[in-house]
C-alpha atoms as a PDB file:
ATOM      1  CA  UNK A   1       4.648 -11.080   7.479  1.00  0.00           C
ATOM      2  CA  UNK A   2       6.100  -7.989   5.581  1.00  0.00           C
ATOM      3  CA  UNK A   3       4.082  -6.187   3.275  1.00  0.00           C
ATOM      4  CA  UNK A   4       4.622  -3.467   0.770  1.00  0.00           C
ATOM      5  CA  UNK A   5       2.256  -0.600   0.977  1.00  0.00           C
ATOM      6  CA  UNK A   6       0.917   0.862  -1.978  1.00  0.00           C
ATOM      7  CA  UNK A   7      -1.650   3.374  -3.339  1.00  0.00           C
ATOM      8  CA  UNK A   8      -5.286   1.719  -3.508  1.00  0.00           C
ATOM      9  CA  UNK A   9      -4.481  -0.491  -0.553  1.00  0.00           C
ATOM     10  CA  UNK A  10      -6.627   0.160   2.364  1.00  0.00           C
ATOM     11  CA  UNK A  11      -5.236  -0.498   6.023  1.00  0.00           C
ATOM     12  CA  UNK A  12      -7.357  -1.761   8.937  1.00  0.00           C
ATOM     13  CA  UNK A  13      -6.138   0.224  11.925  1.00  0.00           C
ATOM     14  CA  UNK A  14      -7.276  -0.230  15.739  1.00  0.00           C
ATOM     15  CA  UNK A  15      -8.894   2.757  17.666  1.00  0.00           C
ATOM     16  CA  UNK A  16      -9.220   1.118  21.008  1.00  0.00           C
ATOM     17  CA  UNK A  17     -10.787   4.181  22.260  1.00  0.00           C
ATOM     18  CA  UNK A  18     -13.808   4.419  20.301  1.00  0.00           C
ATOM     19  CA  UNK A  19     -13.675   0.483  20.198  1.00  0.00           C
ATOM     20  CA  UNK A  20     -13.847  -0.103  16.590  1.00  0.00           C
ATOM     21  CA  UNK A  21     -11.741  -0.482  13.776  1.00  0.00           C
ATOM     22  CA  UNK A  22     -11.109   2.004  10.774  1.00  0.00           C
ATOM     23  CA  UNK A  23     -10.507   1.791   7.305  1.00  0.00           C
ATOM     24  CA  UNK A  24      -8.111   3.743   5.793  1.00  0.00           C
ATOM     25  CA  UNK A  25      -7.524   4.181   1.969  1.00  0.00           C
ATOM     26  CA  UNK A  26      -3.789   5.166   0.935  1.00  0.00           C
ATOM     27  CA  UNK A  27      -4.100   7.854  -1.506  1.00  0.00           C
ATOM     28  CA  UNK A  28      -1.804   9.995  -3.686  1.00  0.00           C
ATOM     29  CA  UNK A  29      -3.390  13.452  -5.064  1.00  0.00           C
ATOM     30  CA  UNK A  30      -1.798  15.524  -7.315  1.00  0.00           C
ATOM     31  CA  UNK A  31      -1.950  18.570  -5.168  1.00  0.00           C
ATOM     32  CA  UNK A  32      -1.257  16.977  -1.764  1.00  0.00           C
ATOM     33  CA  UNK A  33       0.943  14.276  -2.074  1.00  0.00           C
ATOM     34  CA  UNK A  34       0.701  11.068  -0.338  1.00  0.00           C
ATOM     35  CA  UNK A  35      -2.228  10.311   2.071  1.00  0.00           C
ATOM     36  CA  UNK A  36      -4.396   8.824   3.706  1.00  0.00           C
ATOM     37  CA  UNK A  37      -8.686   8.519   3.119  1.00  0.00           C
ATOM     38  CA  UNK A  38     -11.269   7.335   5.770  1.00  0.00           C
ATOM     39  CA  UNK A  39     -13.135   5.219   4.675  1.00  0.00           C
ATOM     40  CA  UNK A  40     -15.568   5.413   7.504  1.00  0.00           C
ATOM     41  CA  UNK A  41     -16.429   9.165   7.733  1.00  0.00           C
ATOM     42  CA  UNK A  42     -15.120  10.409   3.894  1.00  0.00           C
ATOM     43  CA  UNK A  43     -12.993  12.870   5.388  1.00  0.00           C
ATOM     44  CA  UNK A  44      -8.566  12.963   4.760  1.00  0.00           C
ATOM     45  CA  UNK A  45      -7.281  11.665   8.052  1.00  0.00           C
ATOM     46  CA  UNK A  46      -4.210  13.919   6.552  1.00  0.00           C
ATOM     47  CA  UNK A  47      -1.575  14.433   3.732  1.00  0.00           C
ATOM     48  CA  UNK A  48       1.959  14.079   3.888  1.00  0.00           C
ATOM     49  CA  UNK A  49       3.150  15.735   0.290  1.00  0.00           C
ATOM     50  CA  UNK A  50       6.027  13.578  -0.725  1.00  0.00           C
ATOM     51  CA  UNK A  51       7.512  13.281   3.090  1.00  0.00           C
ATOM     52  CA  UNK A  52       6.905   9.766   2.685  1.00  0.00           C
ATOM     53  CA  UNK A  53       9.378   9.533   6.171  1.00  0.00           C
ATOM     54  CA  UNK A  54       6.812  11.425   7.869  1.00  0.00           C
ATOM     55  CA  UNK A  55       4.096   8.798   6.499  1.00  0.00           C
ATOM     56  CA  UNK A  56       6.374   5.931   7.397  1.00  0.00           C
ATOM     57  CA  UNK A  57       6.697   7.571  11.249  1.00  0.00           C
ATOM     58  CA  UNK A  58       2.785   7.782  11.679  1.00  0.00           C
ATOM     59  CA  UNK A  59       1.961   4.439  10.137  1.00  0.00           C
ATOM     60  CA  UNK A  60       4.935   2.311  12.333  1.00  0.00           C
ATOM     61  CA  UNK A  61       3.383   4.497  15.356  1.00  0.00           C
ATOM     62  CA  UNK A  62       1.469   2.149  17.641  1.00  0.00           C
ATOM     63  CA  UNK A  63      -0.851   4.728  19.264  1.00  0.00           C
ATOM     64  CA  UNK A  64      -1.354   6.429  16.678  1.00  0.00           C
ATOM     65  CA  UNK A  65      -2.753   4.132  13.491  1.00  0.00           C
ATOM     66  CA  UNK A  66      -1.905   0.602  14.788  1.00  0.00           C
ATOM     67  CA  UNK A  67      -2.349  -1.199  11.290  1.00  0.00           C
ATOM     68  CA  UNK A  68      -3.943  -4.570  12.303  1.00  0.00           C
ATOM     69  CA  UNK A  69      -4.249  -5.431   8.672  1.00  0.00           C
ATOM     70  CA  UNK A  70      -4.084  -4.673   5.064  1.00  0.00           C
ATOM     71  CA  UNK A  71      -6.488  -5.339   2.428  1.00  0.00           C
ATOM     72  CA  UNK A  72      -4.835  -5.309  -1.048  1.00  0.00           C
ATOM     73  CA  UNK A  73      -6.502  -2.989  -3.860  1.00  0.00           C
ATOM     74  CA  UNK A  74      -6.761  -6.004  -6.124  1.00  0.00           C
ATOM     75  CA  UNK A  75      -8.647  -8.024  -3.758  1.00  0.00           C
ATOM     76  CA  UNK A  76     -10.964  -4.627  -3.519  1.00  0.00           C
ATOM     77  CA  UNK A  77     -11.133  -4.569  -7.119  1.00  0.00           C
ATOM     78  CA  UNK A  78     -12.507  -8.460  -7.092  1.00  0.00           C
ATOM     79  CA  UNK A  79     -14.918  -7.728  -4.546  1.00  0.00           C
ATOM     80  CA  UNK A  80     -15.993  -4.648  -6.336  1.00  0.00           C
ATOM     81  CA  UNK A  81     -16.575  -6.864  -9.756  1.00  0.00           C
ATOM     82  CA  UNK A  82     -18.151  -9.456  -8.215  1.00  0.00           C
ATOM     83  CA  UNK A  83     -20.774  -7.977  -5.958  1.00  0.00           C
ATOM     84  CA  UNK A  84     -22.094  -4.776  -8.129  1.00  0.00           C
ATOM     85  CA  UNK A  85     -23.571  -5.182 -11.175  1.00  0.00           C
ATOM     86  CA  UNK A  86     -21.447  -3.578 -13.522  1.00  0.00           C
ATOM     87  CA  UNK A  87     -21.045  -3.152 -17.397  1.00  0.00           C
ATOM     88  CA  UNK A  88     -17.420  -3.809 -17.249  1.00  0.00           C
ATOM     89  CA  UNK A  89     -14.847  -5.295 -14.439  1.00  0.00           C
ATOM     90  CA  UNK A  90     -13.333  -2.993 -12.103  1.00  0.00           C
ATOM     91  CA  UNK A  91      -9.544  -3.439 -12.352  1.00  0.00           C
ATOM     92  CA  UNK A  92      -6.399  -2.559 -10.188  1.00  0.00           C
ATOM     93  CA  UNK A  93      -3.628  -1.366 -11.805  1.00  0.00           C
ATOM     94  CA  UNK A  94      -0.190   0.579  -9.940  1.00  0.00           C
ATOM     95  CA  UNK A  95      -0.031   4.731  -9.781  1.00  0.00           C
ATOM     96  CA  UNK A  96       2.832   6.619 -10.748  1.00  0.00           C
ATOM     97  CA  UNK A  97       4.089   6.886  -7.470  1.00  0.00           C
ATOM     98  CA  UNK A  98       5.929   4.635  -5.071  1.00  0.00           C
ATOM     99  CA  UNK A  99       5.341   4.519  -1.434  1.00  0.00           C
ATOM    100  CA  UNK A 100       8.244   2.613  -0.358  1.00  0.00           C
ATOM    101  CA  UNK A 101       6.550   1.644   3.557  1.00  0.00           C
ATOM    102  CA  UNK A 102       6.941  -1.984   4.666  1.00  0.00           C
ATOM    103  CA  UNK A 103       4.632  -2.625   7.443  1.00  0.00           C
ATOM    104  CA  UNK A 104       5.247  -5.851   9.350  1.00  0.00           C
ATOM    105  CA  UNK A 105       1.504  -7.543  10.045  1.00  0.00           C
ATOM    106  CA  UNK A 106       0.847 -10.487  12.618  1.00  0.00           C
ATOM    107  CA  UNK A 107      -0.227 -13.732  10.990  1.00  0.00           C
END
């Protein structure tokens, strides 16, 4: 299945090393361009600006991220809303900036 990337998304990547799974959010910051926020530690994994190629080479590189999955921001957005108690909805809604990665994820 092909899927579009897109700010707010968060990918599911393998680290068979540390045996676990991380949780990456894709970002895009004014000052640093496109990239990507662990969801696990806090920290930037890194920034790519607006080399978007050089985004597109990490992301498609096996040993490096190895995207299992992707969790859309609007499902994140749902789960948000419905499990905090909150005065209004939280809602997903597209940036200002296109990412333009297709990853291709296993069924």
């Amino acid at each position: 299945m092909l899927y579009q990337l897109r700010t707010g998304d968060v990918v599911l990547c393998e680290n068979k090393p540390l045996n676990q799974t991380n949780a990456y959010l894709i970002v895009y910051d004014t000052d640093n361009g496109f990239g990507l926020w662990c969801l696990g530690c806090g920290e930037a994994l890194g920034f790519y600006g607006d080399d978007i190629e050089k985004m597109k080479t990490d992301i498609s590189n096996k040993d490096f991220l190895n995207i299992q999955s992707v969790i859309p921001k609007e499902l994140i957005s749902e789960y948000l809303s419905s499990q905090c108690k909150l005065a209004f909805p939280v809602k997903a809604h597209d940036g200002f900036h296109e990412l333009n990665i297709v990853v291709e994820l296993g069924e």
